[in-house]
Protein backbone atom coordinates (compact mmCIF):
# COMPACT_ATOMS: atom_id res chain seq x y z
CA UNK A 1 0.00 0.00 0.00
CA UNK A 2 1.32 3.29 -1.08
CA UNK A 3 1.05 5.35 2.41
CA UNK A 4 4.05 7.29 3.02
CA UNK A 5 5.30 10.75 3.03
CA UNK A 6 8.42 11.98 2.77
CA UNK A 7 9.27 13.92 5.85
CA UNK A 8 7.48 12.04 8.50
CA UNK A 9 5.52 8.57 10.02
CA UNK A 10 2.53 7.97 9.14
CA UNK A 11 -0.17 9.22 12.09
CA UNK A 12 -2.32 6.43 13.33
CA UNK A 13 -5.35 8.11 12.42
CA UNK A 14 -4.22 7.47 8.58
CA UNK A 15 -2.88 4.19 9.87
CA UNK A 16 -6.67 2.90 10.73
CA UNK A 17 -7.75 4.20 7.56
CA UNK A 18 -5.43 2.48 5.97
CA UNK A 19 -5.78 -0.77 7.86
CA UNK A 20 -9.85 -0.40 7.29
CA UNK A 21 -8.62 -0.28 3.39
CA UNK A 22 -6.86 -3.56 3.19
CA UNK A 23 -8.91 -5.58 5.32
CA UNK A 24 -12.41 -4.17 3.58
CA UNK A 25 -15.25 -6.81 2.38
CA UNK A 26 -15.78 -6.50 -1.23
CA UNK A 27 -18.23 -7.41 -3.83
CA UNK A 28 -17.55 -11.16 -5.08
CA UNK A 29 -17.94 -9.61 -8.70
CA UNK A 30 -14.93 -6.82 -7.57
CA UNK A 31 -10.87 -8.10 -8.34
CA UNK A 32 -9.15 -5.36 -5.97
CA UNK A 33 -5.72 -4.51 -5.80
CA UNK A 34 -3.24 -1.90 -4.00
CA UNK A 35 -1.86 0.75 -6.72
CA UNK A 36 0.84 3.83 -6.23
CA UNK A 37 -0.62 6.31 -4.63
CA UNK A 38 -0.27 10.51 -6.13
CA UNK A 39 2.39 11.92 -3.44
CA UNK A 40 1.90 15.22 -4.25
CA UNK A 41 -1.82 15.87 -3.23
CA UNK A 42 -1.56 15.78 0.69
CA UNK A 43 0.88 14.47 2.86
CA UNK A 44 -0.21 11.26 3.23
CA UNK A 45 -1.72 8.96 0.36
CA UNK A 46 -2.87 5.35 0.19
CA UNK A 47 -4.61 4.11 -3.47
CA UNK A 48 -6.34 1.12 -4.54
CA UNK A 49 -7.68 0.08 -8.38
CA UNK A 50 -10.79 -2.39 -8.89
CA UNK A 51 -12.12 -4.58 -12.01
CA UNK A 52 -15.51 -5.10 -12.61
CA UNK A 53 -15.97 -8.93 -13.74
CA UNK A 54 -18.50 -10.75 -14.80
CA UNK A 55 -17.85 -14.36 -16.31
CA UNK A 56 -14.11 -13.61 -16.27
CA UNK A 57 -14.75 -10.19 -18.45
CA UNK A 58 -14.23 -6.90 -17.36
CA UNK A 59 -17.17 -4.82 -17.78
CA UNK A 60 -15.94 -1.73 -15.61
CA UNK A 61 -12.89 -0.38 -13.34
CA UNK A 62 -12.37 2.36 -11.01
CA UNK A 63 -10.02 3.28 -8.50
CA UNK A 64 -10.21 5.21 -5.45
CA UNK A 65 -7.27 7.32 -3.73
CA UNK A 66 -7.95 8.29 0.13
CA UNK A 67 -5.82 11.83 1.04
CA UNK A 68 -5.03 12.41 4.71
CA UNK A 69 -3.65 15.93 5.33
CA UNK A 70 -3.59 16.15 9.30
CA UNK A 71 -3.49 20.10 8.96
CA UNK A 72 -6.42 19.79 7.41
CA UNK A 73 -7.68 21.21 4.20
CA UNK A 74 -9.93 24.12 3.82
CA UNK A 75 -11.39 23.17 0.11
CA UNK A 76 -11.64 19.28 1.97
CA UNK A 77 -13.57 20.70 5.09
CA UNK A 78 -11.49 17.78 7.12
CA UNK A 79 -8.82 16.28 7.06
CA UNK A 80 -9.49 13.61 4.50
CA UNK A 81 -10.73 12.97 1.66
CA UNK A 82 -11.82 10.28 -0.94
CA UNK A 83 -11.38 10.63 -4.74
CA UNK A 84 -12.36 8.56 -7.00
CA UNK A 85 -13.01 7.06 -10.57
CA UNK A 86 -15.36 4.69 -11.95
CA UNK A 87 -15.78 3.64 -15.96
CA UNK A 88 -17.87 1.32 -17.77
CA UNK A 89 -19.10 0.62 -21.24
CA UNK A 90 -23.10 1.37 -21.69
CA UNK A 91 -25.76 0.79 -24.20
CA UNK A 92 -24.78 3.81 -26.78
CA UNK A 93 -28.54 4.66 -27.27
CA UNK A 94 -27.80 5.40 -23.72
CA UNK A 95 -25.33 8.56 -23.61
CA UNK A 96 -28.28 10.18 -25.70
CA UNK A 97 -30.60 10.13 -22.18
CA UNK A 98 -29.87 14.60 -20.94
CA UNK A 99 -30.58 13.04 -17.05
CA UNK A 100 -27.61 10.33 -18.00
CA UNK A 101 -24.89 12.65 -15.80
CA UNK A 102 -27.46 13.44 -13.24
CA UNK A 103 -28.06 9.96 -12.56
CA UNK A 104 -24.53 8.84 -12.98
CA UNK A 105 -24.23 11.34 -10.03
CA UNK A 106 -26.98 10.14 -8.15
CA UNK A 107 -25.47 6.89 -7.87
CA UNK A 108 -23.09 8.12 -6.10
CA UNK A 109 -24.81 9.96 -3.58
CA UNK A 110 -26.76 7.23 -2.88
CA UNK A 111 -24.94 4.66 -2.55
CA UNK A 112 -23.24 6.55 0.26
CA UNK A 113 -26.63 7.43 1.75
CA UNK A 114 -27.35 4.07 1.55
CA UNK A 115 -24.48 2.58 3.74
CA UNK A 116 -25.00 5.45 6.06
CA UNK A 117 -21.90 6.78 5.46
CA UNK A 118 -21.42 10.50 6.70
CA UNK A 119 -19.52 12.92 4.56
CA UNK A 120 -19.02 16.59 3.23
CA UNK A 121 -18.10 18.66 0.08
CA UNK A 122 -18.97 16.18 -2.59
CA UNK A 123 -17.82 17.10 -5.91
CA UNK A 124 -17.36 15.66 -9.05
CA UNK A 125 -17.95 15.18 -12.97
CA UNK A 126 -20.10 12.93 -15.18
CA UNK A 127 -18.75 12.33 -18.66
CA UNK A 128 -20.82 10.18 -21.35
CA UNK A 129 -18.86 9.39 -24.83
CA UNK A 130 -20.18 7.61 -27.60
CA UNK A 131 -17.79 6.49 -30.53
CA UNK A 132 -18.38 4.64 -33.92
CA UNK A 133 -15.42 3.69 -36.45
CA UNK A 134 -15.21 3.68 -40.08
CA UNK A 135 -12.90 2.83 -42.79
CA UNK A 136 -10.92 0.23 -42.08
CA UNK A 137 -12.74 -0.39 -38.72
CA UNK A 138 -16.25 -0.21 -40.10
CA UNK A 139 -17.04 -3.20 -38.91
CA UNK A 140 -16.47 -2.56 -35.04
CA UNK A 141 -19.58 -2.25 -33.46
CA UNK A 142 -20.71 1.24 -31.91
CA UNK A 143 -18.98 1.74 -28.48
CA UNK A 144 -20.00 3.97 -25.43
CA UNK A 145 -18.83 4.44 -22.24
CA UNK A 146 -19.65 6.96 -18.96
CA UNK A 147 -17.25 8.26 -16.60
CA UNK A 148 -17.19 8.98 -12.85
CA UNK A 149 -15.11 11.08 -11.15
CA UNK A 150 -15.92 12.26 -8.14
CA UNK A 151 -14.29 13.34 -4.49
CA UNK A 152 -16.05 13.55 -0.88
CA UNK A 153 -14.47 14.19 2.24
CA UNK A 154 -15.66 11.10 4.70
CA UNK A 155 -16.54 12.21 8.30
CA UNK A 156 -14.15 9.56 10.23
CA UNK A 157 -12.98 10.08 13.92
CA UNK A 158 -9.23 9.12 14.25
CA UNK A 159 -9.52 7.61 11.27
CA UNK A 160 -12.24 4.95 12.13
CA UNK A 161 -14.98 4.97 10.07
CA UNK A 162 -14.12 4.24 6.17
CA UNK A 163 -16.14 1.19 6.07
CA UNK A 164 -19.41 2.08 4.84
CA UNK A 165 -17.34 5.02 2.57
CA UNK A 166 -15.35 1.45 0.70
CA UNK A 167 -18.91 -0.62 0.74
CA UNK A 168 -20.60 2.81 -1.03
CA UNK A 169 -17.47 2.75 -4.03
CA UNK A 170 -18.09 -0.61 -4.31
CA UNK A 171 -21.94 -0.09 -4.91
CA UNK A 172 -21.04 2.53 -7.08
CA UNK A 173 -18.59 0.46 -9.57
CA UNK A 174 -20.82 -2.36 -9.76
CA UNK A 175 -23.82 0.21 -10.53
CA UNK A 176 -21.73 1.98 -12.99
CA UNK A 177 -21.13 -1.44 -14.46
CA UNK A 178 -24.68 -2.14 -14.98
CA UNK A 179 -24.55 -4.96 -11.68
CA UNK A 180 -27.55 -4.80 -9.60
CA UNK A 181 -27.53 -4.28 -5.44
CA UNK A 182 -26.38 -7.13 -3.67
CA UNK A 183 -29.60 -9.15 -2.55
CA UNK A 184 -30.52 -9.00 1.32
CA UNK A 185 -28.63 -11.51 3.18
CA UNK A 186 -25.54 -11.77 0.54
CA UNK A 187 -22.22 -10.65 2.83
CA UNK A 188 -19.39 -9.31 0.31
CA UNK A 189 -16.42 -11.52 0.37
CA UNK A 190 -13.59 -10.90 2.40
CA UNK A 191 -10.54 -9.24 0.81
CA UNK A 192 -7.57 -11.52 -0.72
CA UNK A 193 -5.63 -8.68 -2.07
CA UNK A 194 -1.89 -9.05 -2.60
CA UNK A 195 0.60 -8.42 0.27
CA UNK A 196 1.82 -5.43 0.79
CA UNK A 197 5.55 -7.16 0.10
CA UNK A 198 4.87 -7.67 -3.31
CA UNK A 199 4.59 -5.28 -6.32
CA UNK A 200 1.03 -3.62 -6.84
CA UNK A 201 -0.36 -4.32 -9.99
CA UNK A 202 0.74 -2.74 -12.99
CA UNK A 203 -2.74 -0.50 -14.43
């Protein structure tokens, strides 16, 4: 797990964030894996990157960086803060739909709402792109895709409290991905993501 900075420890309020990151429950349709985290956005940094499968195909991806700036950050309104993208290919009749963004950021929203997960300052964008080739590619079917990128600061005290903030990502990558909720009952499978002594995956 990329969680360093380069002038001092790691506080232990990052440290449970951290630890609530690599030990988090996800979605049996999920593959998640530690990435290197930006070191230039706050002091402290920790990043992980997720595939959407389905029958051994990817049908989405995402990532999501957590920032911990124990200063704090006035534009963050705390002192962390979750970013976050999520892709997947759609139905091109789709990105003609005007409410596509606003429900591509409503399933966001809700998804946090839904695991009860506290936070402030949400922002973010919604991009929909359709593309169809010609020539020599003619015959590659029409392709379309939306975009997710968004950022929320999660309300955690010492750092406890990123679980529901991971189980709401993971609602929204599989949503993004066309996956439907998780039924009542179904638990999300423990994580099996590579140790932290071995090389994150390359992306």
């Amino acid at each position: 797990m990329a969680a360093r900075s380069d002038t001092a420890p790691a506080p232990d309020a990052f440290r449970r964030a951290v630890q609530d990151l690599l030990s988090a429950p996800w979605r049996p349709e999920l593959e998640v894996d530690e990435m290197p985290a930006p070191q230039r956005i706050a002091p402290f940094s920790a990043a992980v990157a997720a595939d959407v499968l389905v029958g051994g195909e990817e049908v989405g991806s995402g990532r999501l960086v957590l920032l911990h700036d124990p200063a704090g950050n006035a534009a963050w309104q705390g002192t962390f803060r979750c970013v976050t993208f999520a892709r997947a290919d759609v139905d091109p009749e789709m990105v003609t739909d005007p409410l596509l963004a606003q429900v591509g950021w409503s399933w966001l929203l809700d998804a946090l709402a839904g695991h009860g997960a506290a936070f402030e300052a949400p922002s973010g964008t919604v991009t929909s792109v359709a593309s169809e080739s010609f020539g020599g590619m003619a015959e590659e079917p029409p392709r379309a895709e939306i975009e997710v990128r968004a950022s929320w600061t999660p309300q955690l005290v010492d750092g406890v409290g990123l679980a529901p903030h991971l189980a709401a990502w993971s609602e929204l990558l599989c949503t993004t991905a066309g996956l439907p909720p998780l039924p009542a009952g179904v638990v999300p499978m423990p994580s099996r993501r590579t140790p932290p002594s071995r090389s994150p995956r390359r992306r």
